[in-house]
PDB file of N, CA and C in Angstrom:
ATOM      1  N   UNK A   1     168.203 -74.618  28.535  1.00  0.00           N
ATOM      2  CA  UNK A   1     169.498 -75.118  28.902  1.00  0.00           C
ATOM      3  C   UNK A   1     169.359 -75.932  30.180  1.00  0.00           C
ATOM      4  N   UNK A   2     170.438 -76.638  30.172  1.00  0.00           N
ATOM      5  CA  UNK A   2     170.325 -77.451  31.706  1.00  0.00           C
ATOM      6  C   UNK A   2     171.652 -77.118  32.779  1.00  0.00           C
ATOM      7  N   UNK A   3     171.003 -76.736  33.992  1.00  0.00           N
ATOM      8  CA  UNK A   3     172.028 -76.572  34.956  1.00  0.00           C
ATOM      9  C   UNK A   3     172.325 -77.221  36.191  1.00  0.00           C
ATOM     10  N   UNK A   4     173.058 -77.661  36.190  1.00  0.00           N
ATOM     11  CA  UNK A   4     173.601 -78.417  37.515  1.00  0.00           C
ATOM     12  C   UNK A   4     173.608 -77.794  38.957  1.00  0.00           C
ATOM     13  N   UNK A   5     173.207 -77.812  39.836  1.00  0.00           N
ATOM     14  CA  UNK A   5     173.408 -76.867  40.714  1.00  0.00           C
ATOM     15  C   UNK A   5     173.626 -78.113  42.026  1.00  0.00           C
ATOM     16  N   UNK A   6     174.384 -77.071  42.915  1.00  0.00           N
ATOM     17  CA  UNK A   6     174.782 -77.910  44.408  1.00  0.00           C
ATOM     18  C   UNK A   6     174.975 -76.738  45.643  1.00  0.00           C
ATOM     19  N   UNK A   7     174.870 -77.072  46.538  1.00  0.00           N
ATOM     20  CA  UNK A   7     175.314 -76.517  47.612  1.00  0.00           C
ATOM     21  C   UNK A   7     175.571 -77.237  48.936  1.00  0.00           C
ATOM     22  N   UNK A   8     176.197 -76.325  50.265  1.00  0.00           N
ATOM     23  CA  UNK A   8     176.430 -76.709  51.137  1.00  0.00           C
ATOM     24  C   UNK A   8     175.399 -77.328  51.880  1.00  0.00           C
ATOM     25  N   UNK A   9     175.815 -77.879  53.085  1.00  0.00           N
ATOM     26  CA  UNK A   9     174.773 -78.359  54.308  1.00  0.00           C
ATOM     27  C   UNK A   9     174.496 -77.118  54.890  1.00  0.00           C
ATOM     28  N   UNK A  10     173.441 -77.059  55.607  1.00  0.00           N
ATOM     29  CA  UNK A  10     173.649 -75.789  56.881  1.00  0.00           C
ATOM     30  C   UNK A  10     173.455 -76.793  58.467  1.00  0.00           C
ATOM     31  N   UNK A  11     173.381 -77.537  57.812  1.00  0.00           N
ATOM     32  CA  UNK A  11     173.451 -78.340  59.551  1.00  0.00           C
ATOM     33  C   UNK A  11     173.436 -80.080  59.656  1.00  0.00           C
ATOM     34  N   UNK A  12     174.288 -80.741  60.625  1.00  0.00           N
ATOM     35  CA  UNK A  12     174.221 -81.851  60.945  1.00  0.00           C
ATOM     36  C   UNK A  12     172.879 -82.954  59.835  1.00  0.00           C
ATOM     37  N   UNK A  13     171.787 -82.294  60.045  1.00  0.00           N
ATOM     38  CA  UNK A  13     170.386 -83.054  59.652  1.00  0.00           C
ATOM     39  C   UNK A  13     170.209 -82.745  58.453  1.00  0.00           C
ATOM     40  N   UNK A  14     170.634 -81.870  57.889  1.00  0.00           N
ATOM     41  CA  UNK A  14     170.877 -81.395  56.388  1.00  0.00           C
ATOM     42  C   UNK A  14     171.943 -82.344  54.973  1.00  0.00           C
ATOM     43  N   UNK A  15     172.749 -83.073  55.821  1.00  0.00           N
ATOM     44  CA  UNK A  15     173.464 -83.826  55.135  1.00  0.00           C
ATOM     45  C   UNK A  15     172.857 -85.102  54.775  1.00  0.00           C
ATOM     46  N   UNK A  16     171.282 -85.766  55.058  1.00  0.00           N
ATOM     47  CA  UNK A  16     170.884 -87.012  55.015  1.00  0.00           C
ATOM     48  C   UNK A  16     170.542 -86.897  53.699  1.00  0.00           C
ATOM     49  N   UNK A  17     170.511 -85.723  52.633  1.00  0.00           N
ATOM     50  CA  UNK A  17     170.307 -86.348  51.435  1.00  0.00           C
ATOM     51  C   UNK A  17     171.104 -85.244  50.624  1.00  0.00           C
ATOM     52  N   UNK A  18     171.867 -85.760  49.075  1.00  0.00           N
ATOM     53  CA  UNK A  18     172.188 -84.782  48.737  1.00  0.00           C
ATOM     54  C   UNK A  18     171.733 -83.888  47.980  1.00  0.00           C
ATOM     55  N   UNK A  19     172.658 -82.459  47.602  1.00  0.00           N
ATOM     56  CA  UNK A  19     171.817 -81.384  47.584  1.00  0.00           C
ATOM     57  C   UNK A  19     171.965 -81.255  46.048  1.00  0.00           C
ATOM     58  N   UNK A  20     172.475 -81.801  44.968  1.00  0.00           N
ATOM     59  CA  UNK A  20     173.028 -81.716  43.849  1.00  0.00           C
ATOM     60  C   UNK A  20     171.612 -82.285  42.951  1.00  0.00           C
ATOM     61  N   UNK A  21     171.668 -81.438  41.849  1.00  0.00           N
ATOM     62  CA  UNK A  21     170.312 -81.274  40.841  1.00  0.00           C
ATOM     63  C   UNK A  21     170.316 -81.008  39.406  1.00  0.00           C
ATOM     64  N   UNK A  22     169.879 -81.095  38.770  1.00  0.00           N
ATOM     65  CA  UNK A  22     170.080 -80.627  37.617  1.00  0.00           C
ATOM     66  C   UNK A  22     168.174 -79.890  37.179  1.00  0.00           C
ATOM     67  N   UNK A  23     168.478 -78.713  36.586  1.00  0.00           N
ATOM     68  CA  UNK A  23     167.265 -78.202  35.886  1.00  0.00           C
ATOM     69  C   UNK A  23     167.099 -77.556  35.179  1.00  0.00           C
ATOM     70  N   UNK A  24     165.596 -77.720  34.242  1.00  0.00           N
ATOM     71  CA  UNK A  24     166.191 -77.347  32.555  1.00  0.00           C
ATOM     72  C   UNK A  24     165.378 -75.806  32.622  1.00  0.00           C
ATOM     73  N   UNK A  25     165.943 -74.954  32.254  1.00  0.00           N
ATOM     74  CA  UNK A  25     165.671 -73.781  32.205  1.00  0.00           C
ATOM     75  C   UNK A  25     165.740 -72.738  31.238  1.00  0.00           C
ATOM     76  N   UNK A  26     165.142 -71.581  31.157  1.00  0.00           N
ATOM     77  CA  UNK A  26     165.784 -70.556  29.686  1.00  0.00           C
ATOM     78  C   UNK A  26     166.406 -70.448  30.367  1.00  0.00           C
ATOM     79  N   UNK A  27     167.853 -69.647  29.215  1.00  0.00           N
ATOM     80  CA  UNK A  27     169.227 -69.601  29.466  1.00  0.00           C
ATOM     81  C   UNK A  27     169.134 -68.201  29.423  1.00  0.00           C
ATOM     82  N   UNK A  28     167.565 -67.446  28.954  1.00  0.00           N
ATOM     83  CA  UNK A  28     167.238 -65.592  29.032  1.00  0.00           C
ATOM     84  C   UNK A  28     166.894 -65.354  30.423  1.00  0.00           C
ATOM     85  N   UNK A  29     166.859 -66.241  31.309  1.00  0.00           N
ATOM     86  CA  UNK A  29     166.399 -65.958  31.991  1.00  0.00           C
ATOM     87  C   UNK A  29     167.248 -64.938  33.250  1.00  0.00           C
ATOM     88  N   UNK A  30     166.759 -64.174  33.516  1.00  0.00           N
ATOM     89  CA  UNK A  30     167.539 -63.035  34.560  1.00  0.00           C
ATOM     90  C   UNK A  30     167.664 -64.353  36.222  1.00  0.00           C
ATOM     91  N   UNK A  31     169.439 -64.249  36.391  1.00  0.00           N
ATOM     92  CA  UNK A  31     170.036 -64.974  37.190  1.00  0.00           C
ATOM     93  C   UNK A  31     169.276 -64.662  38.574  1.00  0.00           C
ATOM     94  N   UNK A  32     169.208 -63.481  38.962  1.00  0.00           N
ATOM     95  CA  UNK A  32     168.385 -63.176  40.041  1.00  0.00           C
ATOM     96  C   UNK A  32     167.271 -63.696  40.347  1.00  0.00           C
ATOM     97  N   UNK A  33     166.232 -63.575  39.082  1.00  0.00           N
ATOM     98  CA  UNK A  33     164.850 -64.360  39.296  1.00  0.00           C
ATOM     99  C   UNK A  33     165.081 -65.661  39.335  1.00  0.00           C
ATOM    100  N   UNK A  34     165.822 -66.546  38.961  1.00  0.00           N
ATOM    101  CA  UNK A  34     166.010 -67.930  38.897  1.00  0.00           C
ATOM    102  C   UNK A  34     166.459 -67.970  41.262  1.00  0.00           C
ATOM    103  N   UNK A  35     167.560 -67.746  41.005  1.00  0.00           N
ATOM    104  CA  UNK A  35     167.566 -67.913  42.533  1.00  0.00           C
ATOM    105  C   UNK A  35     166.041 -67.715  43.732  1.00  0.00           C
ATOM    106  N   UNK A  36     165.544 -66.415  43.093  1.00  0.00           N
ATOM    107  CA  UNK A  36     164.440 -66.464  43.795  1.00  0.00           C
ATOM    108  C   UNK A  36     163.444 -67.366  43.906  1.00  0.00           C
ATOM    109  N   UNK A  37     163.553 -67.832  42.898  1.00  0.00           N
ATOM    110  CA  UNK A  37     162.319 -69.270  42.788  1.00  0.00           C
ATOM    111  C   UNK A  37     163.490 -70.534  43.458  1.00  0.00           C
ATOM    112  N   UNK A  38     164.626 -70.377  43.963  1.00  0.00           N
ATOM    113  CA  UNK A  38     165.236 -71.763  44.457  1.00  0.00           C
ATOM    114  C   UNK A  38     164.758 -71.233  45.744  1.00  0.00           C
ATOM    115  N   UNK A  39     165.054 -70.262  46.444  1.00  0.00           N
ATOM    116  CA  UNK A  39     164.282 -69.589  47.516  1.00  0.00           C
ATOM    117  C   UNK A  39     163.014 -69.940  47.744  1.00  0.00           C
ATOM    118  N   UNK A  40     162.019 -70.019  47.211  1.00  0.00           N
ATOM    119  CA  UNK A  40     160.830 -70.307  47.256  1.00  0.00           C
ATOM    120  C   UNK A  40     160.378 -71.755  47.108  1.00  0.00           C
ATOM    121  N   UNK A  41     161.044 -72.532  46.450  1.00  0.00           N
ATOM    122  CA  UNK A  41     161.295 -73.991  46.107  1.00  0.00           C
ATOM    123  C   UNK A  41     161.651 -74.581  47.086  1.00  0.00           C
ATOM    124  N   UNK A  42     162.620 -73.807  47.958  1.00  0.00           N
ATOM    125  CA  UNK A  42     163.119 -74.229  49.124  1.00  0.00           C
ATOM    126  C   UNK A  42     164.399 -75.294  49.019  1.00  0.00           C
ATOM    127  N   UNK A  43     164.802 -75.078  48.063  1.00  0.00           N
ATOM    128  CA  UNK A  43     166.592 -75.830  47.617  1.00  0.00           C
ATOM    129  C   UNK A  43     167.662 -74.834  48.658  1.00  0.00           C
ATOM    130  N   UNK A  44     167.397 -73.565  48.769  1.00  0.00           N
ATOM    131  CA  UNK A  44     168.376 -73.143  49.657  1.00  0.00           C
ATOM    132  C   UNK A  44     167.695 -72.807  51.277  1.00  0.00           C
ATOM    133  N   UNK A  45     167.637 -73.602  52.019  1.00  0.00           N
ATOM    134  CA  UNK A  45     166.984 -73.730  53.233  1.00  0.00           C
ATOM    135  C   UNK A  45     166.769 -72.748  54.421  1.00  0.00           C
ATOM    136  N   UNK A  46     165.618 -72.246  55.038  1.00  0.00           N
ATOM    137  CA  UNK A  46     165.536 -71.370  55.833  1.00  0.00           C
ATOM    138  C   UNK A  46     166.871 -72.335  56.908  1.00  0.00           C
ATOM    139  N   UNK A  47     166.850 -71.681  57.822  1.00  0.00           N
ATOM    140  CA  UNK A  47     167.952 -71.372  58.915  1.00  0.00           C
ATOM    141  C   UNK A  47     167.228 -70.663  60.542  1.00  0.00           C
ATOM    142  N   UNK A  48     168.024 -71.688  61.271  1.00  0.00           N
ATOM    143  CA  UNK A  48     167.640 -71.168  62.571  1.00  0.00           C
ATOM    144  C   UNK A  48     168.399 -69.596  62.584  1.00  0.00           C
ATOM    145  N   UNK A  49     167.439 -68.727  62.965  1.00  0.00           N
ATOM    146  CA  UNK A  49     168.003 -67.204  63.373  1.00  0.00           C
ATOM    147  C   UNK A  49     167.559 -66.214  62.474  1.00  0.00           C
ATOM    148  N   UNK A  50     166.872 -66.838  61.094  1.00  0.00           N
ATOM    149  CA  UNK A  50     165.979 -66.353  59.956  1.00  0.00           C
ATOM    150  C   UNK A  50     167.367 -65.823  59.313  1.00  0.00           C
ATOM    151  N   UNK A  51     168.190 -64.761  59.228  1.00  0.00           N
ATOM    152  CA  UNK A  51     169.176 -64.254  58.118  1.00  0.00           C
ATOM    153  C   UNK A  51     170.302 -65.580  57.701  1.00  0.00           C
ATOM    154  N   UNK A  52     170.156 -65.707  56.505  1.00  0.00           N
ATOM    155  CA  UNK A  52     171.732 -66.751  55.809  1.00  0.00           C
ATOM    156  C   UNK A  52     172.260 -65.657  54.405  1.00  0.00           C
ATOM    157  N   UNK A  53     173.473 -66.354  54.160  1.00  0.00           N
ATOM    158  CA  UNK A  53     174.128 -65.789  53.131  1.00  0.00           C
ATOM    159  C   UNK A  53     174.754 -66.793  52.362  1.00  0.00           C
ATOM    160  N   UNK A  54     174.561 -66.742  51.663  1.00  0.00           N
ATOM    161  CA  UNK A  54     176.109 -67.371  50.608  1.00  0.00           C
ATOM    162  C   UNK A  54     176.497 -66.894  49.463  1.00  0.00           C
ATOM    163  N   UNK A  55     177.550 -67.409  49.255  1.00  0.00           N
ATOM    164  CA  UNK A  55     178.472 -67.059  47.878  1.00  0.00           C
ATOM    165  C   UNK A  55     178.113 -67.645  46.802  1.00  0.00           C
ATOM    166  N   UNK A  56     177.805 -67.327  45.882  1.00  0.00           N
ATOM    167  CA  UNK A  56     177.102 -67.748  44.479  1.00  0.00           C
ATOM    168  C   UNK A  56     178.642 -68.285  43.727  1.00  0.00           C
ATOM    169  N   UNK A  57     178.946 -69.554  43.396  1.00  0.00           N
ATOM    170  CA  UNK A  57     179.860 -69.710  42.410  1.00  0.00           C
ATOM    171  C   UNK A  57     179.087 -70.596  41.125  1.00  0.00           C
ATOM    172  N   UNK A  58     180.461 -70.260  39.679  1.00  0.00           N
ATOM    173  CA  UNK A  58     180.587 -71.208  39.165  1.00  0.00           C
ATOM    174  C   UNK A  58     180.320 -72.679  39.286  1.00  0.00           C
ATOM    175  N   UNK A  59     180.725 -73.172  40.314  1.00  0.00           N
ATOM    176  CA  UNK A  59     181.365 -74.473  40.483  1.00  0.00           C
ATOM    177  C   UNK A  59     181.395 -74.585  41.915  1.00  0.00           C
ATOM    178  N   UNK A  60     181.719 -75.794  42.507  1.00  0.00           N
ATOM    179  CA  UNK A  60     182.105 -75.787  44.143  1.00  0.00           C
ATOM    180  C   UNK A  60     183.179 -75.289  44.303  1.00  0.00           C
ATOM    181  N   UNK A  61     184.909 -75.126  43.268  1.00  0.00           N
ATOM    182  CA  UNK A  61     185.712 -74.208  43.761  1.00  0.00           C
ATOM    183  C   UNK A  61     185.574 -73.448  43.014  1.00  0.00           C
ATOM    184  N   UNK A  62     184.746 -73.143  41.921  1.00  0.00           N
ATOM    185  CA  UNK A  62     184.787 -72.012  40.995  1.00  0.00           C
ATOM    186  C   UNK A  62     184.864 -70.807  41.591  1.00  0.00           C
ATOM    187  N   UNK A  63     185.089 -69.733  40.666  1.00  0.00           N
ATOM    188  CA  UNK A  63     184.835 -68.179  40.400  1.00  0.00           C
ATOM    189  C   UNK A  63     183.577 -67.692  41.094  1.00  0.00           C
ATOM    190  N   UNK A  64     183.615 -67.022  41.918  1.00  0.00           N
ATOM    191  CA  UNK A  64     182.471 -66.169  43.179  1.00  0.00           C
ATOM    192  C   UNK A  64     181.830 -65.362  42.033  1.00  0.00           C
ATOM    193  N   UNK A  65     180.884 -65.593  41.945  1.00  0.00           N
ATOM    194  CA  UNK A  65     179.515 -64.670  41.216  1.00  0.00           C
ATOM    195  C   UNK A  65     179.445 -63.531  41.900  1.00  0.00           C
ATOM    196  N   UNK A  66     178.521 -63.943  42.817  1.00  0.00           N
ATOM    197  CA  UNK A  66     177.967 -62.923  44.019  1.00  0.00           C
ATOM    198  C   UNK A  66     177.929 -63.513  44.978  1.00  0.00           C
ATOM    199  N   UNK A  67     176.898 -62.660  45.957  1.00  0.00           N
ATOM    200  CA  UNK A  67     176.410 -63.002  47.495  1.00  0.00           C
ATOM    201  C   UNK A  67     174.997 -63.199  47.285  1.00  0.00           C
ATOM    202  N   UNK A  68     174.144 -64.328  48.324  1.00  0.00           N
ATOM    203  CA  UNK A  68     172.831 -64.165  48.084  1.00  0.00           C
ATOM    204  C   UNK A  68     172.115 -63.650  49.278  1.00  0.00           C
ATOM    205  N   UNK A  69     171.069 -62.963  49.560  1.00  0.00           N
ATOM    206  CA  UNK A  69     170.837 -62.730  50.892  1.00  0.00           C
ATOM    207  C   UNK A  69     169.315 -63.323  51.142  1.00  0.00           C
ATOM    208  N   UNK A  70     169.353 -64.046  52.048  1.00  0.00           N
ATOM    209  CA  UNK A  70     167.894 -64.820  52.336  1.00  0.00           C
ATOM    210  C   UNK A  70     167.686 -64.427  54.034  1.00  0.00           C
ATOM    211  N   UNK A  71     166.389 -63.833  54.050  1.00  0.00           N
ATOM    212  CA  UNK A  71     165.828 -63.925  55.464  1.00  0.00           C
ATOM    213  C   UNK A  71     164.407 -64.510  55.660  1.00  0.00           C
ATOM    214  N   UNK A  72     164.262 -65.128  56.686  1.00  0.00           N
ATOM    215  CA  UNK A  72     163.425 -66.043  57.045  1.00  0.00           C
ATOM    216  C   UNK A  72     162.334 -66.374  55.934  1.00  0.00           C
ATOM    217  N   UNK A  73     163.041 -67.007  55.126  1.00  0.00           N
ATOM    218  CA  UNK A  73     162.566 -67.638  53.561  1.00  0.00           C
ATOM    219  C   UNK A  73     162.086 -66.809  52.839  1.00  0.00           C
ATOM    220  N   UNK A  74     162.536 -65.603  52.582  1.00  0.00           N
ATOM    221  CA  UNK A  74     162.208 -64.799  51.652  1.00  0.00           C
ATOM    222  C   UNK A  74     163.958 -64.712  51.475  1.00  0.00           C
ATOM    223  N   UNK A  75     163.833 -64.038  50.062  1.00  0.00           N
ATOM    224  CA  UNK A  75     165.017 -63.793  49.102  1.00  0.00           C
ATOM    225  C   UNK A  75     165.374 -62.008  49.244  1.00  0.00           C
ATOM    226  N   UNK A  76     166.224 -61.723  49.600  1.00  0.00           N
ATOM    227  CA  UNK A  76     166.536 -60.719  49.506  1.00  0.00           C
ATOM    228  C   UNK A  76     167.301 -59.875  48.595  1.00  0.00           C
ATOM    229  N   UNK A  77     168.303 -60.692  47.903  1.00  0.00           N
ATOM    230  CA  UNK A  77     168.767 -59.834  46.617  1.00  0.00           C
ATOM    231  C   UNK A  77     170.104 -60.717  46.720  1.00  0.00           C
ATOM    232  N   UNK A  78     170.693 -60.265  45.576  1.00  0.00           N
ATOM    233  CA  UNK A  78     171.717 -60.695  44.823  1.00  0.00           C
ATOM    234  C   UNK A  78     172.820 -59.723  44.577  1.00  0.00           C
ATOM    235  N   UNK A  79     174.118 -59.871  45.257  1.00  0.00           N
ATOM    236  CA  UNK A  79     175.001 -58.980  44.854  1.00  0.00           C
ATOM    237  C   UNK A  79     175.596 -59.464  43.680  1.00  0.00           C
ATOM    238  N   UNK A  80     175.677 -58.715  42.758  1.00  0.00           N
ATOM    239  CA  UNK A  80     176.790 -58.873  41.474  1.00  0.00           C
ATOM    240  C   UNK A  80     177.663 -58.576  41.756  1.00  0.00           C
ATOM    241  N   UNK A  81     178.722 -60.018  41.498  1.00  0.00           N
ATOM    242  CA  UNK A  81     180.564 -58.921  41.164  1.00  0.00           C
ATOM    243  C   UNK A  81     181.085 -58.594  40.157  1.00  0.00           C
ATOM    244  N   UNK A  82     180.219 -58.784  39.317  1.00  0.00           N
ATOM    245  CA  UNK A  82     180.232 -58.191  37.749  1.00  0.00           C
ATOM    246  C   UNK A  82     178.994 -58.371  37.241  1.00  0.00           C
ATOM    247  N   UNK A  83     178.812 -57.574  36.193  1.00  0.00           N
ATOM    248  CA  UNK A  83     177.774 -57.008  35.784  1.00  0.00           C
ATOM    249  C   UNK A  83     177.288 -58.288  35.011  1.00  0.00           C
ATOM    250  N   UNK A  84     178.291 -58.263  34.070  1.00  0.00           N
ATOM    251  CA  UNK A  84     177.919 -59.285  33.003  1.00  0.00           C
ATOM    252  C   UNK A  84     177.715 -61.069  32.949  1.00  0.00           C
ATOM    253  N   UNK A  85     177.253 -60.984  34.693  1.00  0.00           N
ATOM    254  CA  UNK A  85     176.741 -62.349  35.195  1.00  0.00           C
ATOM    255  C   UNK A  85     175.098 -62.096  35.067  1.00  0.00           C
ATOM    256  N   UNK A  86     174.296 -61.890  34.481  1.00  0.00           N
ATOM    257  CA  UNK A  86     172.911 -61.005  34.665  1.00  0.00           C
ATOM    258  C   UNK A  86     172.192 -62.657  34.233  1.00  0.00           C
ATOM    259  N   UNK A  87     172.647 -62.602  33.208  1.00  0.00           N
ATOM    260  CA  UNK A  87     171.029 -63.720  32.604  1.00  0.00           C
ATOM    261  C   UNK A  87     171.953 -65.336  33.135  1.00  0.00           C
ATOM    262  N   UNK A  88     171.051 -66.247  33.113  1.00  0.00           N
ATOM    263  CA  UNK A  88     171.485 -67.787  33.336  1.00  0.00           C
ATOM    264  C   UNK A  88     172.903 -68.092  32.580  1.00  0.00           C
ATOM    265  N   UNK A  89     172.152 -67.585  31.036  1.00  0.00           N
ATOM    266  CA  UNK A  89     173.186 -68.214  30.307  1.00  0.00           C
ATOM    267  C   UNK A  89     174.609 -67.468  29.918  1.00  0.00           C
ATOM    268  N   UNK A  90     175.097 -66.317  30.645  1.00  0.00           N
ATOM    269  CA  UNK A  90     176.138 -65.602  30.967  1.00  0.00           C
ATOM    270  C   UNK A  90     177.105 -66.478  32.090  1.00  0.00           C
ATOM    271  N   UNK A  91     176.207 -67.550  33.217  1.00  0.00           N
ATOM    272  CA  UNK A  91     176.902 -68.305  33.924  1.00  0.00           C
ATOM    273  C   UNK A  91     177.591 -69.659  33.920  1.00  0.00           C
ATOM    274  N   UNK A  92     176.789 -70.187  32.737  1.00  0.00           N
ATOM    275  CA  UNK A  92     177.465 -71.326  32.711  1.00  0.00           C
ATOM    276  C   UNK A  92     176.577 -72.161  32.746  1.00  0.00           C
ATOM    277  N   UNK A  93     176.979 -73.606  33.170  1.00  0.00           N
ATOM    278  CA  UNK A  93     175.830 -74.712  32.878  1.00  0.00           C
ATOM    279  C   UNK A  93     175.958 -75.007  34.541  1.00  0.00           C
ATOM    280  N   UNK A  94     176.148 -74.565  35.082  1.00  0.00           N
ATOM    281  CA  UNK A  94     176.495 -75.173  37.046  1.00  0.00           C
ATOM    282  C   UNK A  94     176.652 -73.667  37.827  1.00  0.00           C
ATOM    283  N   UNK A  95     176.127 -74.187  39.162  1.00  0.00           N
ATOM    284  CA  UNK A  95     175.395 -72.772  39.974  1.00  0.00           C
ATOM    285  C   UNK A  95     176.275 -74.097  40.964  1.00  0.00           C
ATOM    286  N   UNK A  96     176.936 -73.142  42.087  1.00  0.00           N
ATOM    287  CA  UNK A  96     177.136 -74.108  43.609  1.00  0.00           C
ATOM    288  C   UNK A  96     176.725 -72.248  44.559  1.00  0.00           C
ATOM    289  N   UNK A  97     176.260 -72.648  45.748  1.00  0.00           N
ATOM    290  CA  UNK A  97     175.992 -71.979  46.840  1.00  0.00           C
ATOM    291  C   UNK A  97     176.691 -72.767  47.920  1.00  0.00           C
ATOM    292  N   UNK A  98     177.479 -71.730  48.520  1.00  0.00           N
ATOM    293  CA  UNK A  98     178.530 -71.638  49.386  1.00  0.00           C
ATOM    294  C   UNK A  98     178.270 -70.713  50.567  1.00  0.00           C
ATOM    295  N   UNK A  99     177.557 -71.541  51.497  1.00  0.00           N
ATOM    296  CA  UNK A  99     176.878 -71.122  53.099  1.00  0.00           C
ATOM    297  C   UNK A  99     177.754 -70.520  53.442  1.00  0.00           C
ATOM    298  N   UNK A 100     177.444 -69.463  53.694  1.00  0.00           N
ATOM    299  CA  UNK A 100     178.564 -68.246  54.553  1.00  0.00           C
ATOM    300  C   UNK A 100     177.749 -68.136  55.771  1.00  0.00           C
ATOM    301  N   UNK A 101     177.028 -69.046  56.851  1.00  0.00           N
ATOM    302  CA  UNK A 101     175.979 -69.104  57.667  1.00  0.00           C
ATOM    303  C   UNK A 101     175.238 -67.357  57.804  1.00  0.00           C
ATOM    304  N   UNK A 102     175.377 -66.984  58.925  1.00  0.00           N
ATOM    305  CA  UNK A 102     175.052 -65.748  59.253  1.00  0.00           C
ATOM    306  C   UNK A 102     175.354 -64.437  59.024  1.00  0.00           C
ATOM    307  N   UNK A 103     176.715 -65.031  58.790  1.00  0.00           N
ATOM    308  CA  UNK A 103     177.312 -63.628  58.394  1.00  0.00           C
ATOM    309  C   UNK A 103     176.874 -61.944  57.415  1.00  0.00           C
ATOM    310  N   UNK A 104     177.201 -61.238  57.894  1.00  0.00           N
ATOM    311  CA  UNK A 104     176.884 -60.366  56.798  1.00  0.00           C
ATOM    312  C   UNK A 104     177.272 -60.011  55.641  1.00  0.00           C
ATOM    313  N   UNK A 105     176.163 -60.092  55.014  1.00  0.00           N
ATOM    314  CA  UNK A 105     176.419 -60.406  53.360  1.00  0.00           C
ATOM    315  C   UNK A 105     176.886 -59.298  53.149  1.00  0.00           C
ATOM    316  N   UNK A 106     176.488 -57.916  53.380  1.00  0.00           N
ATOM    317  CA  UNK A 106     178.026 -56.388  52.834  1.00  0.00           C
ATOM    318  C   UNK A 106     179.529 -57.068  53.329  1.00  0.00           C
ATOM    319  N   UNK A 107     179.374 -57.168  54.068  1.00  0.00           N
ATOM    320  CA  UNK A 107     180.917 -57.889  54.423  1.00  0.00           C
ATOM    321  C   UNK A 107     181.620 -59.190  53.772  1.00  0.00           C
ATOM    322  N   UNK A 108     180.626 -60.117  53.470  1.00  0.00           N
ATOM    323  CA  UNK A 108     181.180 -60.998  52.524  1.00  0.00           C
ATOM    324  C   UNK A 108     181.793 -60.502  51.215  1.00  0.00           C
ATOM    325  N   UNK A 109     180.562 -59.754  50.382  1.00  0.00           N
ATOM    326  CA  UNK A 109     180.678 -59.280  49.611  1.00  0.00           C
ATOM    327  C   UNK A 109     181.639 -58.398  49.257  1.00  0.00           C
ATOM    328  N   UNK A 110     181.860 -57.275  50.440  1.00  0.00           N
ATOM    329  CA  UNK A 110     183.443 -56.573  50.649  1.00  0.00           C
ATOM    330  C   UNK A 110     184.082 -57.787  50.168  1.00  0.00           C
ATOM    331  N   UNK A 111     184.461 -58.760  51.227  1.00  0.00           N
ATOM    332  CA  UNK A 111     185.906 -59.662  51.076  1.00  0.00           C
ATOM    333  C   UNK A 111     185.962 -60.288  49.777  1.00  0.00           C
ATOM    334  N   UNK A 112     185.003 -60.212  48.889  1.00  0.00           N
ATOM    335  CA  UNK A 112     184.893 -61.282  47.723  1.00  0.00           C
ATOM    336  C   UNK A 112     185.748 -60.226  46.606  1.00  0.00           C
ATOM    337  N   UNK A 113     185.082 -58.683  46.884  1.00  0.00           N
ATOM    338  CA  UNK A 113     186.068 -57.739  45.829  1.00  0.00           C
ATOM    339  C   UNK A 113     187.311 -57.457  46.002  1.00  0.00           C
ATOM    340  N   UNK A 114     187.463 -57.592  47.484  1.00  0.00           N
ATOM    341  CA  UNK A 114     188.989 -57.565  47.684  1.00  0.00           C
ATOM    342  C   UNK A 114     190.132 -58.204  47.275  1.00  0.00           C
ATOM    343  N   UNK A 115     189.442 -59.696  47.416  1.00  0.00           N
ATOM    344  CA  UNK A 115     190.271 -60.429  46.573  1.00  0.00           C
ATOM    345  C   UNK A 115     190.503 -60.671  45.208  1.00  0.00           C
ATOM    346  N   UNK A 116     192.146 -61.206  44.935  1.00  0.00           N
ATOM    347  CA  UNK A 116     192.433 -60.711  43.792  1.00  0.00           C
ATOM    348  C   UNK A 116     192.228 -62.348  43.193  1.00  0.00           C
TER     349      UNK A 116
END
């Protein structure tokens, strides 16, 4: 399958090119392991202070997936806000990441279930 993916800037020098992609992938593939290799690929960018977070959507205003947690370029895990986001092709054809800079990802993640 092919997926579109985009995300935020994390800084001033980050905006000189854009971040929007497309890549062809199994659609079996477990959503978690796919992020980890954008982690490693380096599509979602280390950060001064080593910890970042963001919000996994649909879309740029889409539906909040999860939270992702990255420290100093390693991948740390993936919160689900439902279960039945697991493999690629449970998400859709488009991934956006939504820089929540530093913040803490339990706490994002709180505010993401809270809301209705």
């Amino acid at each position: 399958m092919l997926i579109r993916l985009d995300r935020n800037s994390v800084a001033a020098g980050d905006d000189v090119e854009a971040h929007d992609e497309q890549r062809e992938v199994d659609g079996r593939r477990p959503l978690e392991r796919f992020i980890a290799d954008l982690v490693w690929d380096h599509y979602l960018p280390a950060i001064q202070g080593g910890q970042s977070c963001w919000v996994l959507r649909r879309s740029r205003k889409g539906e909040p997936l999860g939270v992702v947690r990255i420290r100093y370029d390693r991948f740390e895990g993936l919160q689900l806000l439902h279960r039945d986001s697991s493999d690629l092709s449970q998400v859709g054809d488009s991934l956006f990441f939504e820089y929540a800079a530093q913040q803490d990802p339990d706490e994002v993640f709180a505010r993401l279930l809270a809301t209705p």
